[in-house]
Protein backbone atom coordinates (compact mmCIF):
# COMPACT_ATOMS: atom_id res chain seq x y z
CA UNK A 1 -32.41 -77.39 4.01
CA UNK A 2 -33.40 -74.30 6.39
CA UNK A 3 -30.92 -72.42 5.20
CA UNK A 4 -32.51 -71.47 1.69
CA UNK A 5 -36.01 -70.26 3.63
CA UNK A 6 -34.31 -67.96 6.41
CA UNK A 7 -32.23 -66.90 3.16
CA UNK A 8 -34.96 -65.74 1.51
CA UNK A 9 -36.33 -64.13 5.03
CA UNK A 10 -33.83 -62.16 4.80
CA UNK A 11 -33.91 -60.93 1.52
CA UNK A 12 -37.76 -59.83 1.49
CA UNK A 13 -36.75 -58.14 5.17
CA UNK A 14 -34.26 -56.11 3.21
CA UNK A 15 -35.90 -55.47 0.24
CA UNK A 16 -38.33 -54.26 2.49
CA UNK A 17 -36.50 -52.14 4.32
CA UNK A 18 -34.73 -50.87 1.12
CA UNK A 19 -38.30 -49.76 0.04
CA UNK A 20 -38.78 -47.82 3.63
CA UNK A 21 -35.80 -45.91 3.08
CA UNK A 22 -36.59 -44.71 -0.47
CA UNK A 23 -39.92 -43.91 0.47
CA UNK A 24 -38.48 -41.77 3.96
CA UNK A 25 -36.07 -40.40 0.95
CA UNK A 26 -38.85 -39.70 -1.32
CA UNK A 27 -41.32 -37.74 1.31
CA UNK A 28 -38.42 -35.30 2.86
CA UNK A 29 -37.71 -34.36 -1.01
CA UNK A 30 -41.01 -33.91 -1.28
CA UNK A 31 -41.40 -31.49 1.61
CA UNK A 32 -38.07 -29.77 0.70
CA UNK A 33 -39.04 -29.46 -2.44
CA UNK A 34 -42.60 -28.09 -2.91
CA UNK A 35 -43.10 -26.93 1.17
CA UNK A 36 -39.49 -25.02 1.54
CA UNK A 37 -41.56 -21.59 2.24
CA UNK A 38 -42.80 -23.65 5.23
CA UNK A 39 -39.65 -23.27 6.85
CA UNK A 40 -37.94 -20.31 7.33
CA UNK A 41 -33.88 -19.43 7.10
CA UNK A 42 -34.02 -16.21 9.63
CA UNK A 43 -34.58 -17.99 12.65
CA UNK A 44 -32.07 -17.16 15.16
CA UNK A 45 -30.26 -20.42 15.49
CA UNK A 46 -30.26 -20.93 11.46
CA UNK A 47 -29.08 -17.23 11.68
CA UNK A 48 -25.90 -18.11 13.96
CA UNK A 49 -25.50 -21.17 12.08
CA UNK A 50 -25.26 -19.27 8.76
CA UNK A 51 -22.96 -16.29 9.66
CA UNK A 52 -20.07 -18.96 11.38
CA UNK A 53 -20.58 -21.13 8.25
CA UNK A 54 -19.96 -17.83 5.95
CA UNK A 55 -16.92 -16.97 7.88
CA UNK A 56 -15.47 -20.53 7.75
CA UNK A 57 -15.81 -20.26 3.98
CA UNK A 58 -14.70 -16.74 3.20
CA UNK A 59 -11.78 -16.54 5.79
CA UNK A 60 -11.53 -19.95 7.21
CA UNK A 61 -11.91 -18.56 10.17
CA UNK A 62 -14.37 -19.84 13.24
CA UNK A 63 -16.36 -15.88 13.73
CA UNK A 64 -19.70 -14.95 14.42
CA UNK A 65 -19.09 -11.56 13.97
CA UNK A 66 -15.57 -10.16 11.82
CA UNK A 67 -12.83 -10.66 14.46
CA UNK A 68 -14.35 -11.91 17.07
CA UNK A 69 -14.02 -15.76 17.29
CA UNK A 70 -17.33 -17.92 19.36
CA UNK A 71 -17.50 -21.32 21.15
CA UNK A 72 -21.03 -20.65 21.24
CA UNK A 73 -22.16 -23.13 18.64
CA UNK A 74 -20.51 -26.79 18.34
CA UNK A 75 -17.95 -26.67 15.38
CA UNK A 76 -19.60 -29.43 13.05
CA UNK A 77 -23.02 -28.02 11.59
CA UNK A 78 -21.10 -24.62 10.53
CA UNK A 79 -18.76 -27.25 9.05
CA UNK A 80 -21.25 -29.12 7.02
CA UNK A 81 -22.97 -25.70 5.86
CA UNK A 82 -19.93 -24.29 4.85
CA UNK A 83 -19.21 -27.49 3.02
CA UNK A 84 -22.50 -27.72 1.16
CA UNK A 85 -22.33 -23.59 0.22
CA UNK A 86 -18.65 -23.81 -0.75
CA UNK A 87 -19.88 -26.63 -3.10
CA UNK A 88 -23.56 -25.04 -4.44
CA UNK A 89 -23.60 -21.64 -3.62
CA UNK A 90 -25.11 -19.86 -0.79
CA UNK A 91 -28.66 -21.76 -1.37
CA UNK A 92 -30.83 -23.03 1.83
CA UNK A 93 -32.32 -25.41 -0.49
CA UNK A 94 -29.24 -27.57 -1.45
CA UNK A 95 -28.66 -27.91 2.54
CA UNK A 96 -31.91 -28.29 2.95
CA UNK A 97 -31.53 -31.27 -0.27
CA UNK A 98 -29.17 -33.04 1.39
CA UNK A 99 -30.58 -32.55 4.91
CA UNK A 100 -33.92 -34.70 3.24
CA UNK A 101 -31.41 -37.52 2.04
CA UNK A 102 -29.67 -37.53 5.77
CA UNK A 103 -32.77 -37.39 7.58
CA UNK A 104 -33.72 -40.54 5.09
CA UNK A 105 -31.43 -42.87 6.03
CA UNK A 106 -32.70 -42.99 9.99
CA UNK A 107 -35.30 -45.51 9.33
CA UNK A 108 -32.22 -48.04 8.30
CA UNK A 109 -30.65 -46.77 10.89
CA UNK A 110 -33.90 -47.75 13.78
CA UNK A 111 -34.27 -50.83 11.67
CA UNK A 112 -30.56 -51.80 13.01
CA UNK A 113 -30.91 -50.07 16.74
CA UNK A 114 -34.52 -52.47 17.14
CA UNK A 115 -33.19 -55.95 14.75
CA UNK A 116 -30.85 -57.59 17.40
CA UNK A 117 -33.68 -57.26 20.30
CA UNK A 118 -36.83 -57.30 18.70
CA UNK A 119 -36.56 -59.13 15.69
CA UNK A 120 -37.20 -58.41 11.99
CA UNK A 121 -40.62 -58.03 12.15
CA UNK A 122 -41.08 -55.17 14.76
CA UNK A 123 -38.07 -53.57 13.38
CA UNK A 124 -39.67 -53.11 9.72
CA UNK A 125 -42.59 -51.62 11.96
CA UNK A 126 -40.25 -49.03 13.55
CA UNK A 127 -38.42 -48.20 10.24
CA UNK A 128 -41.58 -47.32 8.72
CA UNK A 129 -42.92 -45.35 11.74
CA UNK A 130 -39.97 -43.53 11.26
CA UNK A 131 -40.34 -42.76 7.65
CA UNK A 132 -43.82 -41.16 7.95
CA UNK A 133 -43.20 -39.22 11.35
CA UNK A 134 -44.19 -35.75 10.57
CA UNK A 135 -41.53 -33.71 13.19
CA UNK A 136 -38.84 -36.13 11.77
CA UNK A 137 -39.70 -35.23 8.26
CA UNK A 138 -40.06 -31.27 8.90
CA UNK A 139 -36.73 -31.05 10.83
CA UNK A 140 -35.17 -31.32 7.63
CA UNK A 141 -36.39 -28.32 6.76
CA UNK A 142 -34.81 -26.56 9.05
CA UNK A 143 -31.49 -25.16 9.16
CA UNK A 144 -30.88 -27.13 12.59
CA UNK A 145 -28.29 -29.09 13.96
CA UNK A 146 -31.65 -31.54 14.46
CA UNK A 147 -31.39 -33.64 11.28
CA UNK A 148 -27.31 -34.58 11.13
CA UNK A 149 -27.35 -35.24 14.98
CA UNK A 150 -30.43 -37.31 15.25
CA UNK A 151 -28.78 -39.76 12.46
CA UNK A 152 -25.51 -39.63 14.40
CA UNK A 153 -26.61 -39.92 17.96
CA UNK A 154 -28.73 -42.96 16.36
CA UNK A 155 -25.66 -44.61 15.09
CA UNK A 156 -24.13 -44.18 18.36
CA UNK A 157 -26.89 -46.27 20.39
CA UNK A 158 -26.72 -48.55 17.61
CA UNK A 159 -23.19 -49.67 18.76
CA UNK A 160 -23.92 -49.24 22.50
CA UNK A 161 -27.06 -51.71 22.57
CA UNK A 162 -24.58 -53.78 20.64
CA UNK A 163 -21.62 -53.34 23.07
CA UNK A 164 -24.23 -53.88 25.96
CA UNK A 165 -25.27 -57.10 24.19
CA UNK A 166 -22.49 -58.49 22.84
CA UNK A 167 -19.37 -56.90 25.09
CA UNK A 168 -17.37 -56.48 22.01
CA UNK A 169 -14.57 -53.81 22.11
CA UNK A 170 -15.02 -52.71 18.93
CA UNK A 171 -18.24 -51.50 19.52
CA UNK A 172 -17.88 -49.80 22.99
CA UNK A 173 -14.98 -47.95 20.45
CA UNK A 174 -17.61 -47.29 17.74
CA UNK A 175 -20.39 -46.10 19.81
CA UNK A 176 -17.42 -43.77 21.80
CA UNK A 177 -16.63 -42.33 17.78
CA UNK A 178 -19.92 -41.65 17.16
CA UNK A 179 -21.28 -40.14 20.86
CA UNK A 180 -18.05 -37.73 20.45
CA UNK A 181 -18.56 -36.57 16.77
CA UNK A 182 -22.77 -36.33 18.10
CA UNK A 183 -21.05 -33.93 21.07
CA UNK A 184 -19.88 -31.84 18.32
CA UNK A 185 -22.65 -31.38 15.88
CA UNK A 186 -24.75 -30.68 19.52
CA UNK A 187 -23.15 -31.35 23.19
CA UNK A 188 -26.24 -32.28 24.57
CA UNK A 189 -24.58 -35.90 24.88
CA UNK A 190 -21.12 -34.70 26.83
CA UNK A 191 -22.25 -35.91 30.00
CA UNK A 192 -23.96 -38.73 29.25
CA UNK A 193 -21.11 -41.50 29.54
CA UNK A 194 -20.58 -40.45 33.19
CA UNK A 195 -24.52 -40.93 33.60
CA UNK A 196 -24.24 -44.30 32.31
CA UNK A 197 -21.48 -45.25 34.27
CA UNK A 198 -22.70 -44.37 37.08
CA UNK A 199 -25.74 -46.29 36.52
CA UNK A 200 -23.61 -49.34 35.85
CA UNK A 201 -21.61 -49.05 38.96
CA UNK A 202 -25.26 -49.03 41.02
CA UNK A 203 -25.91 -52.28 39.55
CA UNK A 204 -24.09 -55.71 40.49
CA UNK A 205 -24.09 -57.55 37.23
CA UNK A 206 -23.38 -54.35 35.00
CA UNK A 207 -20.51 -53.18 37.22
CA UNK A 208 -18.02 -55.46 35.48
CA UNK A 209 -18.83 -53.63 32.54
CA UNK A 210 -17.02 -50.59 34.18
CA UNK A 211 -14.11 -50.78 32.33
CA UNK A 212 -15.56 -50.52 28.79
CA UNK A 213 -17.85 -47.67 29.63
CA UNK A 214 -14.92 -45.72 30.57
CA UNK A 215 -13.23 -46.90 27.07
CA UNK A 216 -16.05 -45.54 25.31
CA UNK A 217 -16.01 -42.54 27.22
CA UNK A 218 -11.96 -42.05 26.63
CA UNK A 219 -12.65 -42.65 22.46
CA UNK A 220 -15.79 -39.98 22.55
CA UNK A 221 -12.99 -37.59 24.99
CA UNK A 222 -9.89 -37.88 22.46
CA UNK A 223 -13.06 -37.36 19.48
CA UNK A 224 -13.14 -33.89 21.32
CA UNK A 225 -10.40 -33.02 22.52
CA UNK A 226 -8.83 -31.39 19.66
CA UNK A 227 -11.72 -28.94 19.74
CA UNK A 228 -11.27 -27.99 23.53
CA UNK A 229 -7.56 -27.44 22.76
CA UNK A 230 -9.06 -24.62 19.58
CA UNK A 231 -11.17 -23.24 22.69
CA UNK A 232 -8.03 -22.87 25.09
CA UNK A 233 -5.99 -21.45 22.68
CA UNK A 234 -8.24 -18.63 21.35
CA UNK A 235 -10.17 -17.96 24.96
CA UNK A 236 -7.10 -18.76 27.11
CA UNK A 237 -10.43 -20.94 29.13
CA UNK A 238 -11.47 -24.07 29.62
CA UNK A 239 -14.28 -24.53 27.13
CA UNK A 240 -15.24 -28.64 26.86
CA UNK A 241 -17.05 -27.37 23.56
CA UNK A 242 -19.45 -24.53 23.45
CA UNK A 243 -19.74 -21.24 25.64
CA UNK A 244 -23.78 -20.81 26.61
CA UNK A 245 -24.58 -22.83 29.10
CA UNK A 246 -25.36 -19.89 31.27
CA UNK A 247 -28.21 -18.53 29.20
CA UNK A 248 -29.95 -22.22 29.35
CA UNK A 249 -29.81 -23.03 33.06
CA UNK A 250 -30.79 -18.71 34.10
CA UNK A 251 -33.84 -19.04 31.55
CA UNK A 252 -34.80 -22.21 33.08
CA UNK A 253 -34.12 -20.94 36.80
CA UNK A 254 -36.38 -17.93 35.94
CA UNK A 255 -39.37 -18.58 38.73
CA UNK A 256 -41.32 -15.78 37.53
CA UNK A 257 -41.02 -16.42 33.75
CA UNK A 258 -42.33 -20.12 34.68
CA UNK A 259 -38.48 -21.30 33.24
CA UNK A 260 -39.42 -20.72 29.61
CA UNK A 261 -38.10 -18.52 27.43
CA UNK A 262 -40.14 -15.13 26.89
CA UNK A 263 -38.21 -13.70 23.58
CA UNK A 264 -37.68 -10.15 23.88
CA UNK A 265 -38.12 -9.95 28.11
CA UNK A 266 -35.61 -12.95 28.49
CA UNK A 267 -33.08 -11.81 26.56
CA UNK A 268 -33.27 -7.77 27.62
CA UNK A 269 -33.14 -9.63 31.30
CA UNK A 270 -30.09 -11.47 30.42
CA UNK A 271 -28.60 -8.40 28.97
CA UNK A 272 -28.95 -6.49 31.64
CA UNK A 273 -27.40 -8.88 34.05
CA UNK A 274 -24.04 -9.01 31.53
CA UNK A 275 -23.91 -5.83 30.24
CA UNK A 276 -20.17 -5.55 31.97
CA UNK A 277 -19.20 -9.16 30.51
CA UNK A 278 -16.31 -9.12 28.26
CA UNK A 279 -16.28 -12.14 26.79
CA UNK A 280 -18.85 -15.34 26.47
CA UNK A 281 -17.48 -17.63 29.56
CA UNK A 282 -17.57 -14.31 31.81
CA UNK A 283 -21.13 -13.78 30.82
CA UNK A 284 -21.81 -17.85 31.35
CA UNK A 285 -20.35 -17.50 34.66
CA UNK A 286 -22.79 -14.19 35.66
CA UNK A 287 -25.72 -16.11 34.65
CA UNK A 288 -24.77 -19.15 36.54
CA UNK A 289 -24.05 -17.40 39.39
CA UNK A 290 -27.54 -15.52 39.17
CA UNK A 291 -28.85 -18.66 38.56
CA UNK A 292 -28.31 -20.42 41.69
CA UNK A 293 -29.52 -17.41 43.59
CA UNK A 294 -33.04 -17.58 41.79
CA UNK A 295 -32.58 -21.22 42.77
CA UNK A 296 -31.90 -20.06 46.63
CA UNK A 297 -34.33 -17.31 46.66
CA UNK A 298 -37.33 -19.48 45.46
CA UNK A 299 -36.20 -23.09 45.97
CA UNK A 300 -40.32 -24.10 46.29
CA UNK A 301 -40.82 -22.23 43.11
CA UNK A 302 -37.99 -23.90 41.51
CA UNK A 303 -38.90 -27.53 42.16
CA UNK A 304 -42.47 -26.50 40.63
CA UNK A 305 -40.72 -25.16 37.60
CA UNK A 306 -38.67 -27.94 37.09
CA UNK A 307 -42.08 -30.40 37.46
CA UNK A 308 -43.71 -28.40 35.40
CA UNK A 309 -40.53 -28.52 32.49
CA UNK A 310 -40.38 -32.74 32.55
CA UNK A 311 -44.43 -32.51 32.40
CA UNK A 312 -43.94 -30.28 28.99
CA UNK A 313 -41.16 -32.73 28.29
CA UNK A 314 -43.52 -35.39 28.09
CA UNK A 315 -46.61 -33.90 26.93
CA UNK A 316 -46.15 -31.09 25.11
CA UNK A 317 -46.23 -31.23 21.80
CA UNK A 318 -43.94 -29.06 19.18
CA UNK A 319 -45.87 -26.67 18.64
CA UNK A 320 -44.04 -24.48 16.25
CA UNK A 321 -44.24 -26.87 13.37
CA UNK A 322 -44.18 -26.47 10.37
CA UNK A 323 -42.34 -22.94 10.36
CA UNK A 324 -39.94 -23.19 13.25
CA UNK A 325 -42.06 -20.27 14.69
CA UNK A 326 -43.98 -19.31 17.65
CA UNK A 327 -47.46 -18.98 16.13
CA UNK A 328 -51.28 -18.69 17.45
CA UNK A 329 -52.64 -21.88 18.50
CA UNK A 330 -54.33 -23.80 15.75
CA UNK A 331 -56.07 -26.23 17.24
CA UNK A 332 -56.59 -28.91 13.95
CA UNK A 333 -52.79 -28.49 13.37
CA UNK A 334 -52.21 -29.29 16.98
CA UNK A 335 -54.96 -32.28 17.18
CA UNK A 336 -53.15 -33.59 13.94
CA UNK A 337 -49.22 -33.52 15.47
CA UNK A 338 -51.04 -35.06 18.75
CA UNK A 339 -52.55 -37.71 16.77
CA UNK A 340 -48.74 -38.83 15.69
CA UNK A 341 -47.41 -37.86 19.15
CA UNK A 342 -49.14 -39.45 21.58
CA UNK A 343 -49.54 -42.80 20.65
CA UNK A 344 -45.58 -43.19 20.38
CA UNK A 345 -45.59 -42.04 24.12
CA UNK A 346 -47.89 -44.15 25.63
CA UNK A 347 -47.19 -47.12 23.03
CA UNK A 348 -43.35 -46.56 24.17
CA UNK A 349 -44.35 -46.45 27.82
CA UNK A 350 -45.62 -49.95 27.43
CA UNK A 351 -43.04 -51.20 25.12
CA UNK A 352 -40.50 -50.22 28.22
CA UNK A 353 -42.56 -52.04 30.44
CA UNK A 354 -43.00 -55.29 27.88
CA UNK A 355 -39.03 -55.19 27.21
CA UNK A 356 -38.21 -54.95 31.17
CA UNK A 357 -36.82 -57.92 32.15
CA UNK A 358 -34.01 -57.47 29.69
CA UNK A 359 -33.73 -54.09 30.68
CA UNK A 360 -29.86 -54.65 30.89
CA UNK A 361 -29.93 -55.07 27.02
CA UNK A 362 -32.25 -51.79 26.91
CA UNK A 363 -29.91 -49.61 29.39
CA UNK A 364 -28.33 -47.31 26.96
CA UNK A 365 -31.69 -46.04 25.37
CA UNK A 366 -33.97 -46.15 29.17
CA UNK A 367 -30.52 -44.25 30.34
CA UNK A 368 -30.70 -41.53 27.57
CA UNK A 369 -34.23 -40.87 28.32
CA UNK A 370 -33.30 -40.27 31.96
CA UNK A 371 -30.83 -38.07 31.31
CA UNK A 372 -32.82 -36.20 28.87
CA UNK A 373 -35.50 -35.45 31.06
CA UNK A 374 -33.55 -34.46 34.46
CA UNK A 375 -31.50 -32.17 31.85
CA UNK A 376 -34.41 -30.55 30.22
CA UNK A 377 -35.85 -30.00 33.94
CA UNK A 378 -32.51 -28.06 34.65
CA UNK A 379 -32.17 -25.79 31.65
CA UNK A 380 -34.89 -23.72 29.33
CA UNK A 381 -36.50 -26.57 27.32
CA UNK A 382 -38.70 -26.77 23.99
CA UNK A 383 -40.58 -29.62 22.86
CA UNK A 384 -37.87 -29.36 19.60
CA UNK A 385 -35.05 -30.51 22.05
CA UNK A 386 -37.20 -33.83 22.59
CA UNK A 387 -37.22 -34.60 19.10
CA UNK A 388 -33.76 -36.44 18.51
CA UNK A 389 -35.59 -39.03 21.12
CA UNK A 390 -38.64 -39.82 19.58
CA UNK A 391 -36.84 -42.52 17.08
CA UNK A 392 -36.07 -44.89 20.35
CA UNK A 393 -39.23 -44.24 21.34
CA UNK A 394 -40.56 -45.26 18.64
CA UNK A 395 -38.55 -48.31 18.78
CA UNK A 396 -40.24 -49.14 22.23
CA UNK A 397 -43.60 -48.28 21.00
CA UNK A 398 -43.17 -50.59 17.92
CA UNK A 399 -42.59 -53.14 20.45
CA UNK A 400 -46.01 -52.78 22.27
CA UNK A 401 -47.45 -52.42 18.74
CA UNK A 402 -46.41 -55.94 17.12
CA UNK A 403 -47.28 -57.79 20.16
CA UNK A 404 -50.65 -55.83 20.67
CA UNK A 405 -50.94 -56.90 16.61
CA UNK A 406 -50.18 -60.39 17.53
CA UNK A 407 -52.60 -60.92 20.36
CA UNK A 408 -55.78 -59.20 18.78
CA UNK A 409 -54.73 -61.83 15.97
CA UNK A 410 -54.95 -64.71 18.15
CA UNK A 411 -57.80 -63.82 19.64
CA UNK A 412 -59.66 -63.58 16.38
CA UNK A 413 -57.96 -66.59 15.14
CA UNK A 414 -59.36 -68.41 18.32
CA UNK A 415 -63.10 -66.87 18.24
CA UNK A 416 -62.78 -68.04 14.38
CA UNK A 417 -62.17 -71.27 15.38
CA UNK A 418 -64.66 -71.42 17.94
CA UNK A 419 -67.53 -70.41 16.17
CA UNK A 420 -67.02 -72.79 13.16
CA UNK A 421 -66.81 -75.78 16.22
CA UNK A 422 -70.03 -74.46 16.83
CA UNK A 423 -71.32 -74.56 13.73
């Protein structure tokens, strides 16, 4: 007999949810649509992006420039642009379509990473979040890797706070499919399975779990591997995936530049150091090297720098929306993104804190935001690189939300009943 009433649970939480998504759908059309001149194409990522997705389609052929092959990008967003231009034309707008119909289907996708834990309630919460966060909804806008990896790197932790849960094979294998194809739309993620091992391995009750995280790491390695081999034969190197490493740690080792990037003094800097560098490991391997001597020369300045990149990390907000640009500080624009912002952070703070004593349960998603922020305090760091996180933080923060919800609720209910005693 309780079978027909959870039955019918069910089917309002998906219909629900099924509403959510068309509506997340709905708005990134919307903004694709009639705000495309908000975004720009000529941004010099999108630029990159463009002329290795041209080349791919004209003479199948992974260039940058005619004749000269790069492993300075990750293979898959070239992919999927050439795909989408060899199929409509050269025309931002149909990526930019599609993009708005990816970027869509990530409040399902929260609604599935929050279910098991949290329950259907607080996961309908997140899924909406989701569909009405503004950063989420301009990324796919952008020509950015942002949009395709954030919905991938989602799926990933979908099957990891399974595996973590449940200790099923198959989904250590699915979440090592999905990490490894993530690695390859951006590589952000390539050392994160060693992270999380090691993490494991501190921890007595986790540490039988050794075995699987190394499974998952060996399915996200053979996901890659076929790309490393393209790297050794064409650079005669060993390239894991992309070339530019150098340029991200130097910029971020830069003491006097405060670690951030300063456009047209950064780069003439970083040219001047590799003028004689003939290819792009040789002139990852100068900046390294000059690197750690900034490190050495200035170690006190350093550890400020690096303080003052996980403060940003946190607090900053992306300030370049809506064009992708550096712009003069408008502060109602800013006030409004803050407004969105903020209360994820401090509403995921305390969902962290609510959620800790299954923290086991939470590891892969508390792990990722560790990692995150001790990478972004070694390399040159933008508050767009923070953005693929804010959908598990908003998972966290939905958390603190509901049961916030549920205990002004009681509290009314009980002052209700109160005063009519009274009366």
């Amino acid at each position: 007999m309780t079978r027909i009433p959870e039955r019918q649970e069910t089917d309002r939480t998906l219909r629900a949810l099924a509403w959510i998504v068309l509506a997340a759908v709905l708005i990134r059309l919307a903004f694709v649509l009639f705000f495309s001149g908000f975004t720009e194409q000529d941004l010099g990522d999108s630029v990159r992006y463009n002329r290795v997705a041209k080349f791919l389609l004209e003479r199948h052929a992974f260039w940058e420039y005619v004749r000269k092959p790069t492993a300075f990008v990750p293979p898959l967003y070239p992919a999927f642009l050439a795909g989408v231009y060899g199929l409509f034309g050269f025309h931002a707008i149909a990526v930019k379509i599609i993009q708005a119909l990816v970027g869509g289907l990530l409040p399902w996708v929260v609604f599935k990473a929050a279910r098991r834990n949290l329950g259907d309630r607080t996961a309908l919460v997140a899924a909406a979040w989701t569909a009405v966060y503004p950063e989420l909804i301009v990324m796919t806008g952008y020509l950015y890797t942002e949009t395709l990896f954030i919905l991938v790197q989602a799926l990933a932790f979908v099957f990891l706070l399974a595996a973590f849960r449940d200790d099923r094979r198959r989904d250590w294998i699915g979440a090592g499919l999905l990490l490894g194809v993530s690695v390859l739309i951006r590589n952000i993620l390539l050392m994160f399975p060693v992270f999380l091992l090691l993490i494991c391995l501190a921890d007595a009750e986790l540490r039988k779990r050794w075995k699987r995280v190394v499974l998952s790491a060996a399915v996200m390695a053979a996901v890659v591997l076929p790309w490393t081999a393209r790297n050794a034969l064409v650079f005669h190197e060993f390239i894991p995936v992309t070339t530019g490493a150098g340029n991200e740690f130097w910029i971020g080792s830069d003491v006097s530049r405060g670690g951030r990037h300063r456009h047209g003094e950064s780069l003439e800097a970083i040219r001047a150091l590799t003028k004689d560098a003939r290819t792009e490991t040789e002139k990852d391997r100068m900046l390294i090297a000059d690197a750690i001597r900034n490190i050495r020369s200035r170690p006190l300045g350093y550890v400020r720098v690096c303080l003052g990149k996980a403060f940003r990390a946190l607090f900053q907000v992306y300030e370049n929306v809506p064009t992708g640009r550096s712009r003069r500080i408008n502060p109602f624009l800013l006030l409004m993104l803050g407004l969105f912002y903020y209360p994820v952070l401090v509403l995921g703070a305390a969902g962290i804190w609510i959620t800790r004593r299954r923290w086991r349960l939470w590891l892969p998603l508390t792990a990722l935001f560790a990692y995150s922020i001790l990478l972004f305090m070694a390399v040159h760091f933008v508050p767009r690189y923070r953005i693929p996180l804010i959908p598990f933080c908003i998972v966290f923060a939905s958390a603190a939300a509901v049961r916030a919800a549920d205990r002004l609720s009681g509290r009314l209910a009980s002052q209700g009943v109160s005063w009519i005693s009274r009366k």
